[in-house]
Protein backbone atom coordinates (compact mmCIF):
# COMPACT_ATOMS: atom_id res chain seq x y z
CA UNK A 1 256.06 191.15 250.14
CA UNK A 2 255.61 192.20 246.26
CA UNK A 3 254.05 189.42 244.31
CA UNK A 4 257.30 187.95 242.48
CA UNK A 5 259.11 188.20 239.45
CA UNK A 6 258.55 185.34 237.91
CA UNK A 7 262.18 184.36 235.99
CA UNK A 8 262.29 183.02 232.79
CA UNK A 9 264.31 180.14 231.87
CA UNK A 10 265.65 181.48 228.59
CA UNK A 11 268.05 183.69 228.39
CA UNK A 12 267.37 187.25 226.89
CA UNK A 13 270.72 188.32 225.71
CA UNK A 14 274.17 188.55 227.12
CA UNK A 15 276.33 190.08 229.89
CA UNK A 16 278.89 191.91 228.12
CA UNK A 17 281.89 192.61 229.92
CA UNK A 18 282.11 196.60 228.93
CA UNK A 19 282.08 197.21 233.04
CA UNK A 20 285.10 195.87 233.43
CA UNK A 21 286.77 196.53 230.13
CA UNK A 22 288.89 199.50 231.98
CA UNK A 23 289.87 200.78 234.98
CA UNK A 24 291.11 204.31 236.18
CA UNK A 25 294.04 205.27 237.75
CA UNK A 26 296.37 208.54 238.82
CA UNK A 27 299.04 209.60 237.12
CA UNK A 28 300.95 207.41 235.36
CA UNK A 29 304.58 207.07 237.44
CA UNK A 30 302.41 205.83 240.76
CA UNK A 31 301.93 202.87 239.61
CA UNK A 32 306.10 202.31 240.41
CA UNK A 33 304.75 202.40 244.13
CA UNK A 34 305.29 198.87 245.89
CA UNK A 35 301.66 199.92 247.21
CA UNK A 36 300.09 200.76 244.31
CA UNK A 37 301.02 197.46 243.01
CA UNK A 38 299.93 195.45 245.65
CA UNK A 39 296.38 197.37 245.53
CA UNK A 40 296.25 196.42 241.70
CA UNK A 41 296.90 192.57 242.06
CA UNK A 42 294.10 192.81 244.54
CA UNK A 43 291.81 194.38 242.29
CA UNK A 44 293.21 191.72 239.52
CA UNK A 45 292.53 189.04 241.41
CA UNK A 46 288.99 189.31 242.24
CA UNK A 47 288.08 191.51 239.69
CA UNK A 48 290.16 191.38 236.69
CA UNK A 49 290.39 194.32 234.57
CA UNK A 50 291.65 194.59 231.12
CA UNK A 51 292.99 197.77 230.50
CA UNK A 52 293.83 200.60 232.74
CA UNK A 53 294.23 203.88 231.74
CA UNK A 54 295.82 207.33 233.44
CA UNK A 55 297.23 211.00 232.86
CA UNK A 56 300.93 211.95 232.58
CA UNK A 57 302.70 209.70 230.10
CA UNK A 58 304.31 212.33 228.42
CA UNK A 59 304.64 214.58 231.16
CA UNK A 60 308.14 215.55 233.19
CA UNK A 61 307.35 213.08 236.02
CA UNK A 62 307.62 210.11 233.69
CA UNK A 63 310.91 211.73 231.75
CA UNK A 64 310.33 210.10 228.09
CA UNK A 65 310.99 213.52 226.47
CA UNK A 66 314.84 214.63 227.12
CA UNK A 67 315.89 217.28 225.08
CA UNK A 68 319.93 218.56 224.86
CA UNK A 69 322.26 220.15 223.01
CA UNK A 70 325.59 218.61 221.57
CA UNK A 71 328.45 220.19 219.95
CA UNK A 72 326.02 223.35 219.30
CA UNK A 73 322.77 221.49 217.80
CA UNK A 74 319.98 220.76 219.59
CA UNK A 75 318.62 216.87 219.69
CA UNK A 76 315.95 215.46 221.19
CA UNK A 77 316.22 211.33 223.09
CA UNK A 78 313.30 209.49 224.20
CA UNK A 79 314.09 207.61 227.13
CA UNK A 80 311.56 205.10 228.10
CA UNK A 81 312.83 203.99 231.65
CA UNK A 82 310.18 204.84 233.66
CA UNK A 83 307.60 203.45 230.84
CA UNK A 84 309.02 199.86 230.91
CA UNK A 85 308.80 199.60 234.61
CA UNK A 86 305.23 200.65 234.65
CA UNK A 87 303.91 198.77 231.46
CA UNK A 88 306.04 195.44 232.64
CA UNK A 89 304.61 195.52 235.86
CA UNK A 90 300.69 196.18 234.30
CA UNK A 91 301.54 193.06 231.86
CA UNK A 92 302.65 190.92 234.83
CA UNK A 93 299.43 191.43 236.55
CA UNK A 94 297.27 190.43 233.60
CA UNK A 95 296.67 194.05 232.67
CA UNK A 96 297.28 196.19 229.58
CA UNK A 97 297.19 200.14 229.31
CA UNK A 98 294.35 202.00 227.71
CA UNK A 99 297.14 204.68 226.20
CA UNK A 100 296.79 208.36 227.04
CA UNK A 101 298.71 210.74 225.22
CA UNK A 102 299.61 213.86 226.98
CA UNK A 103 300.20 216.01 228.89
CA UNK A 104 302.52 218.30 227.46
CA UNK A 105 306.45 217.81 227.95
CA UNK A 106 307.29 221.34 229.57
CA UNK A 107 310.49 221.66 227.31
CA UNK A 108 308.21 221.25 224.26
CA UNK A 109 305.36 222.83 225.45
CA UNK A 110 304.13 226.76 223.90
CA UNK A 111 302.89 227.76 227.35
CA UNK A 112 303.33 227.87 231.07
CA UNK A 113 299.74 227.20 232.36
CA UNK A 114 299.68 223.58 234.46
CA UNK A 115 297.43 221.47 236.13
CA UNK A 116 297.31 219.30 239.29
CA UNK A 117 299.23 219.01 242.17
CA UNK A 118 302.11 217.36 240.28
CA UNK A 119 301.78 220.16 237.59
CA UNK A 120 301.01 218.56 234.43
CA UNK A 121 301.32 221.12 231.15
CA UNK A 122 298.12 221.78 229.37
CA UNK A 123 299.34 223.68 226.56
CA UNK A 124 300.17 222.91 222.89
CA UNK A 125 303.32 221.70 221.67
CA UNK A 126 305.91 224.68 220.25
CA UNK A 127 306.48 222.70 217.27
CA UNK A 128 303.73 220.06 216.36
CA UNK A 129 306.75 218.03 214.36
CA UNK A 130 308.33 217.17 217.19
CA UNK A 131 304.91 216.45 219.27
CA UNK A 132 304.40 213.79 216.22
CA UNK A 133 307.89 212.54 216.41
CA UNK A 134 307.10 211.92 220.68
CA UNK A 135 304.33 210.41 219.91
CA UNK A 136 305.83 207.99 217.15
CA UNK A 137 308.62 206.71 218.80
CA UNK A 138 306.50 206.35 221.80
CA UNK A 139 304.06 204.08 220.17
CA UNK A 140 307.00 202.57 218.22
CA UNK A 141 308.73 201.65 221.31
CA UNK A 142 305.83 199.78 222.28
CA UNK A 143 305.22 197.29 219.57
CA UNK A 144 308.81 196.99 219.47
CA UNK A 145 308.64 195.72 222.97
CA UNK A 146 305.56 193.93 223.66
CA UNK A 147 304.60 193.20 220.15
CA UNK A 148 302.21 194.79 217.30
CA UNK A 149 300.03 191.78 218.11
CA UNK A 150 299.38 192.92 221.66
CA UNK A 151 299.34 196.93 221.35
CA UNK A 152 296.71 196.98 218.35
CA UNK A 153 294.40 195.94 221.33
CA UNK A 154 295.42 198.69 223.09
CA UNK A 155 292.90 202.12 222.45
CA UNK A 156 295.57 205.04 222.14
CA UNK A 157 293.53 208.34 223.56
CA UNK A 158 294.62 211.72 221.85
CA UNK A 159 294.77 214.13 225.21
CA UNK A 160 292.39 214.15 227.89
CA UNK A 161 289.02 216.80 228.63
CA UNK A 162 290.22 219.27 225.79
CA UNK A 163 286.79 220.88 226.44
CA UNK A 164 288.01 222.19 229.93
CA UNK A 165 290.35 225.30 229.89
CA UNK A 166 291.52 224.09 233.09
CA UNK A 167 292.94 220.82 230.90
CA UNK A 168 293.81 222.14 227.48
CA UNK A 169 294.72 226.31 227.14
CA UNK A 170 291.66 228.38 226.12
CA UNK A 171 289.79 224.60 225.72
CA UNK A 172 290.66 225.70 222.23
CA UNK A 173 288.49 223.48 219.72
CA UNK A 174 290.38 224.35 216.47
CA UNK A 175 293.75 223.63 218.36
CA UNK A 176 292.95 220.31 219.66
CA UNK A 177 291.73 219.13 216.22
CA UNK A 178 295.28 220.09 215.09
CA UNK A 179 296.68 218.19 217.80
CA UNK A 180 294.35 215.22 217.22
CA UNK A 181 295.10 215.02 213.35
CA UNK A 182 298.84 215.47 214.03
CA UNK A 183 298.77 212.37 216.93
CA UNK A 184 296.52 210.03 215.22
CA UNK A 185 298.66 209.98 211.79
CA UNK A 186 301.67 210.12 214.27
CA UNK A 187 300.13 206.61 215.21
CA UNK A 188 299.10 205.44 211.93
CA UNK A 189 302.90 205.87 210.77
CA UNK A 190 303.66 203.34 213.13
CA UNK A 191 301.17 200.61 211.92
CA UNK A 192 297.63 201.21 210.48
CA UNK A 193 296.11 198.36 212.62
CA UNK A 194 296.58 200.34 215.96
CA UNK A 195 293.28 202.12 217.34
CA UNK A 196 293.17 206.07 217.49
CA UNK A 197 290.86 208.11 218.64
CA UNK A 198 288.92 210.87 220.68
CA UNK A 199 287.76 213.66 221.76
CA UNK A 200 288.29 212.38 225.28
CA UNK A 201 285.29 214.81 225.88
CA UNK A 202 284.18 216.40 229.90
CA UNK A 203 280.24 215.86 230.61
CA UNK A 204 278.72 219.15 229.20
CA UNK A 205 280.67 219.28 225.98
CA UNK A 206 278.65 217.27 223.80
CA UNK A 207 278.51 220.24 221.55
CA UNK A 208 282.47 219.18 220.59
CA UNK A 209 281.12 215.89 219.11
CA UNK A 210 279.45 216.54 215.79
CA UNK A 211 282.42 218.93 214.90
CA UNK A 212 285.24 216.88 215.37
CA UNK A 213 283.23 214.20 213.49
CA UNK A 214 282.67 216.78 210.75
CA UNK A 215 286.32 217.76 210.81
CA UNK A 216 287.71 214.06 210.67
CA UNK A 217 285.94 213.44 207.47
CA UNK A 218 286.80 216.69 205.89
CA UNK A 219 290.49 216.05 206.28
CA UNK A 220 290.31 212.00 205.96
CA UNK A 221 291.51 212.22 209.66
CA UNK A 222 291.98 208.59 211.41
CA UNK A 223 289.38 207.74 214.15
CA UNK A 224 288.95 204.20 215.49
CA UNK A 225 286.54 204.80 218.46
CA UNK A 226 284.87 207.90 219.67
CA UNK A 227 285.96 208.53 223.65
CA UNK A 228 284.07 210.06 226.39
CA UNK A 229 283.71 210.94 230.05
CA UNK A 230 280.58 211.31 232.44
CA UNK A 231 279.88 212.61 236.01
CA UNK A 232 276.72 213.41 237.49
CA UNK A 233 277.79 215.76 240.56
CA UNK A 234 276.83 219.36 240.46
CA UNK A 235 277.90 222.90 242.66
CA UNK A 236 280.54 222.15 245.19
CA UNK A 237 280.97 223.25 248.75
CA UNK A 238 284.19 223.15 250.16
CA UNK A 239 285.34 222.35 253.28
CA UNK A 240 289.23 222.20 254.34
CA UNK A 241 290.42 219.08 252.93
CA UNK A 242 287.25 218.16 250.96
CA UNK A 243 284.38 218.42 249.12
CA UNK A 244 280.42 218.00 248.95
CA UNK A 245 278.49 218.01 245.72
CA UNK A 246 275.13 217.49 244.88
CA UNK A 247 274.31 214.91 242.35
CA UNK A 248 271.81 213.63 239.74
CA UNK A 249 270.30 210.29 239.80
CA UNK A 250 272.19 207.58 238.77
CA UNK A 251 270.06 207.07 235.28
CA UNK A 252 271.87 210.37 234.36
CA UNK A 253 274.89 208.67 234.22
CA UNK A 254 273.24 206.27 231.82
CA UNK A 255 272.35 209.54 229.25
CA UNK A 256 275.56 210.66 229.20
CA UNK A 257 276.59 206.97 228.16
CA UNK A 258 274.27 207.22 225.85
CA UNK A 259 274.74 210.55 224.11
CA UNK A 260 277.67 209.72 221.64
CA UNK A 261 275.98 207.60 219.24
CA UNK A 262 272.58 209.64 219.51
CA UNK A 263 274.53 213.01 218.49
CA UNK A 264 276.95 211.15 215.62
CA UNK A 265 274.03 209.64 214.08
CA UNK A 266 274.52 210.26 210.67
CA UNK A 267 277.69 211.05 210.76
CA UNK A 268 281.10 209.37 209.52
CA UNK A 269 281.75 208.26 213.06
CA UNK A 270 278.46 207.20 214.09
CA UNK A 271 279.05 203.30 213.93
CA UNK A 272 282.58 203.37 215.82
CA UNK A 273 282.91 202.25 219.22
CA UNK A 274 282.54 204.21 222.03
CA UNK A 275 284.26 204.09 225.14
CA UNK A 276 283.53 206.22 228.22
CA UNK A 277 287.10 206.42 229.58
CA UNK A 278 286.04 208.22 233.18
CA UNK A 279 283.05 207.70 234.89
CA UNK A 280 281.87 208.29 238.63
CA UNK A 281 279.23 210.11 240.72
CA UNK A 282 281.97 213.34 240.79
CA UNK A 283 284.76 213.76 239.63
CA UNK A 284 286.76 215.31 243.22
CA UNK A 285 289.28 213.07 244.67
CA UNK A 286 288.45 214.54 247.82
CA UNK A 287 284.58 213.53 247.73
CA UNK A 288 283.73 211.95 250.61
CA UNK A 289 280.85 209.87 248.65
CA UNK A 290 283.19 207.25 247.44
CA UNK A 291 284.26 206.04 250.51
CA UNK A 292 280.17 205.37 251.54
CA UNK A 293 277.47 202.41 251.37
CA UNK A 294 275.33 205.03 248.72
CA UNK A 295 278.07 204.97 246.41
CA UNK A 296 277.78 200.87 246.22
CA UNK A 297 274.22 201.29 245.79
CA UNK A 298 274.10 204.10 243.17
CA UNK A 299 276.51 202.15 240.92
CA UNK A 300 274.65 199.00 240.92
CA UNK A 301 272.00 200.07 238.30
CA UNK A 302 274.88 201.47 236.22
CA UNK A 303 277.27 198.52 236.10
CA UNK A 304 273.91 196.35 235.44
CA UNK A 305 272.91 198.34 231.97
CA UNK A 306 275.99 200.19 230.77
CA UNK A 307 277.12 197.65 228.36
CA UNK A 308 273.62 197.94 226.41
CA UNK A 309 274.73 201.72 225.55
CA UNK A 310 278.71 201.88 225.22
CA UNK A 311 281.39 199.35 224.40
CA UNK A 312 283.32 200.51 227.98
CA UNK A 313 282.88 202.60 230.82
CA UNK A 314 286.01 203.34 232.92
CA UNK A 315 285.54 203.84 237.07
CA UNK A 316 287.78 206.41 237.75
CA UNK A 317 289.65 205.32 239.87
CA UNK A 318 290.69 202.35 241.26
CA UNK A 319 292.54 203.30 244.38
CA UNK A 320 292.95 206.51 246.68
CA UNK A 321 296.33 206.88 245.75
CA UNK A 322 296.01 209.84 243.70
CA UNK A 323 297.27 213.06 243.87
CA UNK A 324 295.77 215.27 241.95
CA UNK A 325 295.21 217.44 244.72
CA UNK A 326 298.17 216.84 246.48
CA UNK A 327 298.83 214.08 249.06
CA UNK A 328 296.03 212.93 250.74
CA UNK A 329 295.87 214.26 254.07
CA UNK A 330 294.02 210.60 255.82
CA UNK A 331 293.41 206.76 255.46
CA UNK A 332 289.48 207.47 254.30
CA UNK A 333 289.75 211.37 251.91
CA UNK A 334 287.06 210.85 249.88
CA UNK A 335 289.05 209.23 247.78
CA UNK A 336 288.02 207.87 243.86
CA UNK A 337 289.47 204.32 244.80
CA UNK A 338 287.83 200.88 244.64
CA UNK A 339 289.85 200.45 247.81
CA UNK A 340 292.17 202.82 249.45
CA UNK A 341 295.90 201.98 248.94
CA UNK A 342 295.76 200.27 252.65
CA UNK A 343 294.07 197.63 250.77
CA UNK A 344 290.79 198.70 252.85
CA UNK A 345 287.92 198.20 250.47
CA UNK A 346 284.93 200.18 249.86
CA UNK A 347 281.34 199.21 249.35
CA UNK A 348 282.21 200.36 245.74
CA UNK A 349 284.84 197.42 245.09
CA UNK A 350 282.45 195.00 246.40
CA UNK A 351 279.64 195.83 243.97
CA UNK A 352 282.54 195.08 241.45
CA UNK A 353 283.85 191.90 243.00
CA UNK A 354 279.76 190.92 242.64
CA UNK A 355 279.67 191.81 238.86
CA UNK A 356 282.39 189.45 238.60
CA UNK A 357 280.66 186.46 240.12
CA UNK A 358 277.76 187.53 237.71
CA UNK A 359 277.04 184.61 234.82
CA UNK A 360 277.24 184.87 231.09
CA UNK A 361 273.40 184.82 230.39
CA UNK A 362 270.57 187.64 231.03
CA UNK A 363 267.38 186.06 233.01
CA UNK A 364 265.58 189.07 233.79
CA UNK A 365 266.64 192.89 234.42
CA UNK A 366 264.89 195.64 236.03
CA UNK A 367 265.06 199.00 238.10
CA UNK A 368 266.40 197.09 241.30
CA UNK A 369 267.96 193.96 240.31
CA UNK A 370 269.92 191.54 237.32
CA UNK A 371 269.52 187.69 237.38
CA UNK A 372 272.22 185.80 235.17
CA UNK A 373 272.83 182.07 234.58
CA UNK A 374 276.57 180.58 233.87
CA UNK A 375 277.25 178.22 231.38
CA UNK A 376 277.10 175.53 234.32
CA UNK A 377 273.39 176.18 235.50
CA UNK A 378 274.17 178.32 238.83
CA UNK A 379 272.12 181.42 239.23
CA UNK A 380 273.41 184.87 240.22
CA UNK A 381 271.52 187.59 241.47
CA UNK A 382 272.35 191.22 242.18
CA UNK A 383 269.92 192.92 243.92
CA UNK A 384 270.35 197.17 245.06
CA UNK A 385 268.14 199.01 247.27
CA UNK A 386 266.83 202.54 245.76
CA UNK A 387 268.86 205.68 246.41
CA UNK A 388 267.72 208.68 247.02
CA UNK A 389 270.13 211.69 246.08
CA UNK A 390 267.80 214.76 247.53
CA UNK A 391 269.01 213.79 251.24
CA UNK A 392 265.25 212.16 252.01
CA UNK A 393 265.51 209.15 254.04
CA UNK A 394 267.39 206.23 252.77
CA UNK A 395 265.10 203.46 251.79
CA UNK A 396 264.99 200.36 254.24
CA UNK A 397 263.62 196.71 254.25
CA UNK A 398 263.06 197.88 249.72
CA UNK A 399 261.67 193.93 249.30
CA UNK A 400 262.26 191.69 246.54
CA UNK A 401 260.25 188.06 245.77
CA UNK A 402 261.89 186.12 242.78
CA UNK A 403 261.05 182.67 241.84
CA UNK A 404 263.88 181.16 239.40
CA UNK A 405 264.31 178.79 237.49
CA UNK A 406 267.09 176.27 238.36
CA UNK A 407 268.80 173.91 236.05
CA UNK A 408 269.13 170.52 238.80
CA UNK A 409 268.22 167.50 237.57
CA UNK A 410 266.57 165.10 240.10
CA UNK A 411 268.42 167.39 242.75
CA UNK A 412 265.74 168.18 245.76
CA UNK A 413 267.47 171.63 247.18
CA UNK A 414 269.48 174.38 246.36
CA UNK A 415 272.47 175.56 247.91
CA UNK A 416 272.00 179.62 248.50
CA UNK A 417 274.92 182.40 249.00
CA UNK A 418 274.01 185.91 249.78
CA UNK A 419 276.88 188.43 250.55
CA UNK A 420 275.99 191.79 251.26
CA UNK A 421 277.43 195.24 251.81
CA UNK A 422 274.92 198.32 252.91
CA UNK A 423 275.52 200.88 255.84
CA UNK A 424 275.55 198.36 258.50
CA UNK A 425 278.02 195.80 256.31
CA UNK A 426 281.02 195.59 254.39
CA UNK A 427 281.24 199.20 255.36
CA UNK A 428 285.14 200.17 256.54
CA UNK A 429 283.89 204.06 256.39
CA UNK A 430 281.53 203.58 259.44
CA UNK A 431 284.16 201.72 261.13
CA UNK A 432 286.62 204.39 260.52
CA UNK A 433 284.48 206.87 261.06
CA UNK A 434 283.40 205.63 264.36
CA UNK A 435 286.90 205.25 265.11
CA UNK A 436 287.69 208.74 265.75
CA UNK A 437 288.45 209.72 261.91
CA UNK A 438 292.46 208.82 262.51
CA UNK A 439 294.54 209.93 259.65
CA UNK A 440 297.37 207.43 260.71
CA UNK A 441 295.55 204.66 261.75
CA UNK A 442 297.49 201.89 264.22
CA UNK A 443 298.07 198.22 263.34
CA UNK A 444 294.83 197.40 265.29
CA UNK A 445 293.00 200.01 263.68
CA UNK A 446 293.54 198.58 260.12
CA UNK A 447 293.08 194.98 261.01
CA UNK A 448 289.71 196.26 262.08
CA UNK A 449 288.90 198.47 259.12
CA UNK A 450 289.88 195.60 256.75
CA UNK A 451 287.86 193.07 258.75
CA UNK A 452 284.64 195.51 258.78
CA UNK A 453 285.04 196.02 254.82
CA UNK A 454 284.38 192.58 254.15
CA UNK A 455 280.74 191.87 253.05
CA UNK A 456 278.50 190.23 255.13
CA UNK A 457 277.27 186.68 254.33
CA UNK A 458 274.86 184.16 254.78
CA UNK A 459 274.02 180.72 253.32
CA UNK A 460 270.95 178.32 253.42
CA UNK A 461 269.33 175.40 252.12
CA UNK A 462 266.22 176.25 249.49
CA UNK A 463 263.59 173.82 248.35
CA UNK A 464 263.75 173.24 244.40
CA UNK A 465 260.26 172.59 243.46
CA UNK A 466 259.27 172.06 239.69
CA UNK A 467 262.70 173.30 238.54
CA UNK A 468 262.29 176.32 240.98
CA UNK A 469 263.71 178.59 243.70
CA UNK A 470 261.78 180.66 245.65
CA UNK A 471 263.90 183.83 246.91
CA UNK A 472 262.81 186.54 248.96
CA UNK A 473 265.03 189.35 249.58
CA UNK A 474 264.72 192.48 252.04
CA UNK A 475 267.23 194.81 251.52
CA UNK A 476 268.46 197.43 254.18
CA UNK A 477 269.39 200.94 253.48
CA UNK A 478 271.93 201.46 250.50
CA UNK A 479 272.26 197.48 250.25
CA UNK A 480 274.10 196.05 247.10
CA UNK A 481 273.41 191.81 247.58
CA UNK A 482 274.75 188.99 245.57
CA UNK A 483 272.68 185.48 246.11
CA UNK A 484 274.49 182.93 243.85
CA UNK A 485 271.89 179.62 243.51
CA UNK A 486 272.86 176.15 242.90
CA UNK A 487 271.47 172.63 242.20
CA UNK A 488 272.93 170.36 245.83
CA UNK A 489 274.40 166.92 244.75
CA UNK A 490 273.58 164.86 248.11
CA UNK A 491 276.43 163.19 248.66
CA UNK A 492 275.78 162.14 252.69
CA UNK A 493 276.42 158.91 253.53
CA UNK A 494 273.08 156.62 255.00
CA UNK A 495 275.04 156.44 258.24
CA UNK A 496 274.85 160.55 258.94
CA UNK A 497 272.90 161.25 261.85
CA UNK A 498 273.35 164.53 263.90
CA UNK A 499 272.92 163.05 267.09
CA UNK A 500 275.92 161.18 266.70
CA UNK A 501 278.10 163.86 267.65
CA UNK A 502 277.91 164.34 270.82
CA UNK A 503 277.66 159.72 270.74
CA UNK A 504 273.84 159.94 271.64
CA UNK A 505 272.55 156.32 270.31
CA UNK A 506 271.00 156.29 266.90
CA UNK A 507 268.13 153.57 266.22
CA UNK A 508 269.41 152.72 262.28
CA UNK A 509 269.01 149.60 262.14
CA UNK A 510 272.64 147.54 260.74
CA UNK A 511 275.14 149.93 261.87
CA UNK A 512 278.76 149.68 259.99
CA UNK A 513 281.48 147.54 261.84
CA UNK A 514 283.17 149.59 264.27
CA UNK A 515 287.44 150.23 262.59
CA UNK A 516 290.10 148.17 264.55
């Protein structure tokens, strides 16, 4: 074993809560599924996001834009149906939307050029008065109905990857500034207290960030936080039905996080908030790498120091139901999702789930682990084996000696929870993959898949001595571990004796009077 790392007892700073600040999901009219619902309060429950943010608002699917012509004039309603349904629902499950605005209604778009299964319009508006009026009575219609109080704390988004030609015509720099100044006073008319902002940039574009900081000042254009997304897969090959990528380590994730406020130092923006609205290893729903044990593993380190460099960062997404490339054609796709919309979960949801068991206070932080303290005195650590994203062989038995300090009183042990998920546990891909692959798996079949995603776990009695813990940890290959650590209050009576159960007599002396 290494020699250990030797806790300290006072905290070094704080866990902020910028992992789980936001949450990804598909396009925005799923979420009227029964499924997709169910999937969320899941997530809700044992995770607890507070925003959630996806594409399509404005597009066709969702139906807020509804031009039509009366008594020879043209007029233009905004019909909110599907919005209400959606939003109410979000509310009622204790979260709020991060607010995307786009894509482009097809009757009020200047082009034909789409994107996505479902077809979403990536062109600018025909007339940028009536983009402004959208996007002011759609805001409007949300402070009127949920409050101003409650949707100035929710970050409105000006359009989404502009920096792709795939996701805005031409990726067109000087066009989305127009768009962006035209939305974010659209906003402003509304209230000045709500929060604006952009570029909503891909990974690769940084080169986008110093002009549109540059252009916001020159035309005293509202910006309230600076937005923007990061992947770290590279060149695809394709297979029917899916996709394999090569990626960078995850630290690279961690640059990109970082980038914003190094490149609008100086700058008007550079002290605004910064929230990474996507982030994942790729960015293809059809990547099998979500669904495995390395994908718990390489967002460990992430989740553990993201907060030091952004104010958010976004997994995108939450659950396999998401269509961007059409329906997906089996249970396990390669899917973004936390969990798949079977409710199965991933190795990925658990490392979440662990975050969220995580305590207030930083102990100690390094390359392989984070050790927090709640308010209460219990100790939580996370622990993550090493991955290796070259193909070599996956690290196994990557060992771990702590010894940590534990808040107890007079109390003699520790109680000691360790829940794991690696290849071997808390894995539902294995299981389904050594199930055959089926793409419409039985009732038996998913009983088993969701009993094999649960993590595996383990508990123990430790020895506290001088206000200590010893904890030695040997992690298998791609293993993501929470032990949680607390002070024992004995509370067994003098009478216990093992050997009682099965009546064996028990020399103790005055025994207690036998009941009548």
């Amino acid at each position: 074993m290494p020699n250990p790392i030797v806790v300290p007892p006072r905290a070094s700073g704080r866990l902020t809560d910028a992992w789980r600040y936001c949450v990804g999901t598909g396009r925005f009219e799923l979420a009227l599924r029964r499924d997709y619902q169910d999937s969320l309060a899941l997530v809700q429950r044992e995770i607890g996001f507070r925003h959630i943010r996806g594409h399509g608002l404005l597009s066709d699917g969702v139906g807020v834009y509804r031009p039509y012509e009366y008594q020879g004039t043209r007029h233009v309603r905004h019909v909110f149906t599907y919005v209400d349904q959606v939003v109410d629902a979000y509310l009622g499950l204790g979260i709020a939307p991060l607010v995307e605005l786009g894509l482009m209604p097809s009757a009020l778009a200047s082009g034909d050029q789409t994107v996505f299964w479902w077809r979403g319009n990536v062109t600018p508006p025909s007339d940028h008065a009536e983009w402004a009026a959208l996007v002011r009575a759609t805001v409007a219609h949300l402070v009127d109905r949920y409050g101003l109080d409650q949707v100035r704390g929710w970050p409105i988004e000006v359009w989404n990857e502009p920096s792709l030609k795939e996701l805005w015509q031409g990726a067109d720099q000087d066009a989305y500034h127009r768009l962006y100044e035209v939305s974010a006073h659209a906003v402003k008319d509304v209230d000045a207290s709500l929060q604006v902002g952009g570029p909503v940039l891909s990974p690769g574009s940084d080169e986008w960030l110093v002009p549109f900081a540059e252009f916001a000042a020159a035309r005293s254009v509202p910006v309230d936080f600076i937005s923007r997304h990061a992947y770290s897969s590279g060149p695809a090959q394709y297979v029917p039905f899916g996709t394999y990528q090569t990626l960078k380590p995850p630290s690279s994730l961690l640059e990109q996080f970082a980038s914003p406020r190094r490149l609008l130092r100086g700058t008007a923006l550079a002290d605004l908030p910064v929230h990474i609205t996507e982030f994942n290893s790729s960015y293809r729903p059809d990547n099998a790498i979500h669904d495995t044990a390395f994908q718990a593993a390489y967002l460990a380190p992430v989740l553990a120091a993201g907060g030091d460099l952004v104010d958010s960062f976004s997994y995108w997404t939450f659950s396999d139901m998401f269509e961007e490339l059409g329906v997906p054609p089996a249970l396990f796709h390669g899917g973004f999702g936390l969990l798949t919309h079977r409710q199965i979960k991933k190795p990925a949801y658990h490392v979440y789930a662990f975050m969220a068991r995580m305590g207030e206070q930083i102990l100690a932080r390094g390359d392989d682990h984070l050790v927090t303290r709640h308010a209460d005195g219990r100790i939580a650590v996370l622990a993550w084996a090493p991955v290796d994203v070259t193909g070599g062989e996956p690290v196994s038995g990557h060992a771990l000696r702590f010894s940590i300090p534990l808040e107890g009183g007079a109390s003699p042990s520790a109680f000691v929870l360790r829940s794991s998920v690696s290849e071997e546990a808390g894995n539902a891909w294995r299981a389904w993959c050594e199930l055959g692959r089926p793409a419409s798996a039985t009732s038996r079949q998913l009983d088993i898949l969701r009993e094999a995603a649960e993590p595996a776990r383990r508990h123990w009695s430790a020895p506290i001595v001088a206000g200590r813990v010893d904890l030695d940890l040997a992690l298998d290959r791609h293993e993501v571990t929470l032990v949680e650590i607390s002070a024992v209050t004995d509370e067994t009576p003098p009478w216990w004796d093992a050997r009682r159960l099965l009546g064996l007599p028990v020399d103790d002396g005055d025994r207690p009077q036998e009941p009548r």
